[in-house]
Protein backbone atom coordinates (compact mmCIF):
# COMPACT_ATOMS: atom_id res chain seq x y z
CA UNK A 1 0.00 0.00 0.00
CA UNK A 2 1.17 3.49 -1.48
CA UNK A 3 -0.33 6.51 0.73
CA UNK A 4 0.41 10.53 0.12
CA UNK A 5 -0.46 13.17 2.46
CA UNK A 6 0.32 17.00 3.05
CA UNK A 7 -0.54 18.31 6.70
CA UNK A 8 0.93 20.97 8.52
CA UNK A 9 2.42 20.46 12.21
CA UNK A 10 3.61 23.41 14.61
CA UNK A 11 5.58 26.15 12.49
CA UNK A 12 5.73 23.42 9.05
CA UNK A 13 4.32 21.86 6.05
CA UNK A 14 5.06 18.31 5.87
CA UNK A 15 4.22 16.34 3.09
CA UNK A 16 4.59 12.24 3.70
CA UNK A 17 4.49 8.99 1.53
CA UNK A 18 3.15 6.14 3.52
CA UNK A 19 4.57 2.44 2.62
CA UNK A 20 3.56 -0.32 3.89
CA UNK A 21 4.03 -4.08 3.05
CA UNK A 22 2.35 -6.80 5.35
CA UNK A 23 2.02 -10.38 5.74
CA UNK A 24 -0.44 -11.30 8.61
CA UNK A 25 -1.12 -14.75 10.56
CA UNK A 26 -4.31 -14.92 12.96
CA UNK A 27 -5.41 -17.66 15.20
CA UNK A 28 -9.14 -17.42 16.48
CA UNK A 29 -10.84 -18.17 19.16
CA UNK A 30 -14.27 -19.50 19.89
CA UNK A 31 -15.43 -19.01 23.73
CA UNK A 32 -18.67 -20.89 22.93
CA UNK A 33 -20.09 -22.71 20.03
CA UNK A 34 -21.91 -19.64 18.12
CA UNK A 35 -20.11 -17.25 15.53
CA UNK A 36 -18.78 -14.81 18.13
CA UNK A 37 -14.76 -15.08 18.02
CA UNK A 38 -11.73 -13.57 20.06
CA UNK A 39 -8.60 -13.29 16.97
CA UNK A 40 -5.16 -13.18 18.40
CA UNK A 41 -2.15 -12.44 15.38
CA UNK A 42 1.00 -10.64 14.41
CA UNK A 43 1.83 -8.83 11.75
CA UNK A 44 4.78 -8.53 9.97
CA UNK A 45 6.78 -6.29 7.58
CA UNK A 46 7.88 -2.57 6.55
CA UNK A 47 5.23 0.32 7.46
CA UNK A 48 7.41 3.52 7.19
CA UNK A 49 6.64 6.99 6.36
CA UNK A 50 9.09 9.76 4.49
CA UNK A 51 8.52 12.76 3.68
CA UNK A 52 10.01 16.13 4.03
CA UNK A 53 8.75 19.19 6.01
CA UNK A 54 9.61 23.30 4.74
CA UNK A 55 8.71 26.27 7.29
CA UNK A 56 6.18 28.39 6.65
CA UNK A 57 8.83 31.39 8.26
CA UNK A 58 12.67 29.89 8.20
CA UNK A 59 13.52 31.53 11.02
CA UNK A 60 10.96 29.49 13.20
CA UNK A 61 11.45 26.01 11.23
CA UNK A 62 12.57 23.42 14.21
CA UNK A 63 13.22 25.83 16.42
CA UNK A 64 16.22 27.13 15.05
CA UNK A 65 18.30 29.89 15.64
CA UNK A 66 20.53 29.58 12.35
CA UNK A 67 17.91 30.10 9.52
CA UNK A 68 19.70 27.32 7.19
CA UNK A 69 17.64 24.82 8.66
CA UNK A 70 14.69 25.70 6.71
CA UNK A 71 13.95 22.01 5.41
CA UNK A 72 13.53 18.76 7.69
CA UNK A 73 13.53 15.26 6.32
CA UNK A 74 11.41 13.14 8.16
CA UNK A 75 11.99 9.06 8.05
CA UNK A 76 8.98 6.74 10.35
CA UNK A 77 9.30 3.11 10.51
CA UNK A 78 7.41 0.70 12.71
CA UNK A 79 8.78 -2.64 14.42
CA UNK A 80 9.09 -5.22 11.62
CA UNK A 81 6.18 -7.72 14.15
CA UNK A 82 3.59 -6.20 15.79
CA UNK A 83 0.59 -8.14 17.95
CA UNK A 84 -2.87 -8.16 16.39
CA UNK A 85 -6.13 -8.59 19.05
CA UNK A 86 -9.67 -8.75 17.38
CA UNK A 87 -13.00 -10.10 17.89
CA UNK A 88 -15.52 -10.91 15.23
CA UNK A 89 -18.45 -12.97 14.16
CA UNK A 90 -18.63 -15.53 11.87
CA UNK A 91 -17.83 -18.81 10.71
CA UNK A 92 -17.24 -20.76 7.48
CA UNK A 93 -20.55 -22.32 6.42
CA UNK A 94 -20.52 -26.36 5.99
CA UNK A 95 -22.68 -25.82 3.35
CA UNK A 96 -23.91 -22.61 1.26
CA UNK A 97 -22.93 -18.64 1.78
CA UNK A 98 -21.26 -17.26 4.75
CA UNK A 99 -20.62 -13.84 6.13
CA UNK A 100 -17.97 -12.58 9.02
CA UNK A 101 -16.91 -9.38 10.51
CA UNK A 102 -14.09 -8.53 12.48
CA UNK A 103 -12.84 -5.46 14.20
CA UNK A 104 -9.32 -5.14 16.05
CA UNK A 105 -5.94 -2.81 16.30
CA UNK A 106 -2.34 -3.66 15.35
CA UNK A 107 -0.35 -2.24 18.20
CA UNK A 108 3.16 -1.34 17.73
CA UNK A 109 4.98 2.49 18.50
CA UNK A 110 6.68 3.75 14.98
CA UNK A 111 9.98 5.62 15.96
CA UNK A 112 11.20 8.82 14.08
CA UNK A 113 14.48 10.07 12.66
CA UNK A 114 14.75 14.19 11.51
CA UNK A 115 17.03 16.01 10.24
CA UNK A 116 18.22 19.13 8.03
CA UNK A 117 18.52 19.13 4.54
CA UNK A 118 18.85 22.70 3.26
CA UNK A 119 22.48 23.23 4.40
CA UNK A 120 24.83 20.39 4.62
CA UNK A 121 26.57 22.52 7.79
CA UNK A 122 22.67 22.56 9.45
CA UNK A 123 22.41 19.06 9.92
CA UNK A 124 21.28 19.08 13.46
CA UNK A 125 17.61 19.37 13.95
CA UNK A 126 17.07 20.70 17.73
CA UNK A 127 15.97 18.12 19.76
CA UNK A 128 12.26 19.76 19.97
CA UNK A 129 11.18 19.52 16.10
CA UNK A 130 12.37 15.68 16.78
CA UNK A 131 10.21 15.67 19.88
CA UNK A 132 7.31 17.14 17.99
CA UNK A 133 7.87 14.72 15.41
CA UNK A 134 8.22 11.80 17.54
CA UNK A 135 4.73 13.11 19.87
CA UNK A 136 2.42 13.43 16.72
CA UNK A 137 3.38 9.62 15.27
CA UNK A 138 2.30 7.79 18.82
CA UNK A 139 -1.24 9.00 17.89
CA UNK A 140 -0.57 6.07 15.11
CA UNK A 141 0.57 3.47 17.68
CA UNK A 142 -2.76 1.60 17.59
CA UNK A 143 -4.11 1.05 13.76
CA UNK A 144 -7.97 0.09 13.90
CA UNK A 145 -8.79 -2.59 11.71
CA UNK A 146 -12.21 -3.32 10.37
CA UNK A 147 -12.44 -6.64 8.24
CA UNK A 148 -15.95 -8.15 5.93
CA UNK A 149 -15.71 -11.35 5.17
CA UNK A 150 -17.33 -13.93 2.51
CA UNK A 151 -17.10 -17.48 1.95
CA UNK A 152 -18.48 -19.97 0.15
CA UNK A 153 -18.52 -23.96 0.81
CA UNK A 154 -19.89 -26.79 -1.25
């Protein structure tokens, strides 16, 4: 999965490219004998997100007193396995059509990396643009999941 977005954050514009490529294994549960179902998994692979980030005022980009560090590159990446809990309804029919649903969150906190890339003597980013940075990607530590399924036995 391929995802763009623009969005500004404190004094910049950042513009991100989300990336993501996941294999996932779930084992489910059945506390009684209906359709209701507790799902347990990981998931695993690269979710990152790049992008870059200009000031709006270069003075005030990360906090900086040198106004050569008017550009931040930003670089997001979660842990390669992350846990999966779910519940859902449904089962796979013995004979006919069949419906499920599930609903759950992949947990897992993405870690950041920032740094200057208008002036190759800028390179440090103060520590508070990385902080901001860092603050505004652990509201993306859970991912909701919502899942329809269909199957068909004969």
């Amino acid at each position: 999965m391929d995802l763009d977005r623009s969005f500004d954050l404190g004094d910049a514009r950042y513009s991100a490219d989300l990336q993501s490529e996941q294999v996932r294994a779930y084992l489910d549960f059945f506390p009684s004998a209906g359709v209701f179902r507790i799902t347990f998994g990981a998931v695993a692979g690269r979710s990152r997100v790049a992008g870059a980030a200009t000031a709006f005022d270069r003075t005030t980009a990360a906090d900086a007193a040198d106004a050569n560090v008017g550009t931040v590159a930003v670089d997001a990446r979660w842990p390669r396995v992350r846990p999966y809990l779910g519940f859902g309804w449904g089962r796979v029919p013995e004979r006919g059509l069949g419906f499920s649903l599930d609903v759950g969150v992949t947990l897992g906190s993405p870690s950041a990396r920032v740094w200057a890339t208008a002036d190759p003597a800028a390179q440090d980013v103060p520590a508070a643009e990385q902080q901001r940075v860092q603050d505004a990607l652990q509201h993306y530590a859970a991912s909701p999941t919502v899942r329809f399924g269909l199957a068909f036995a004969f």
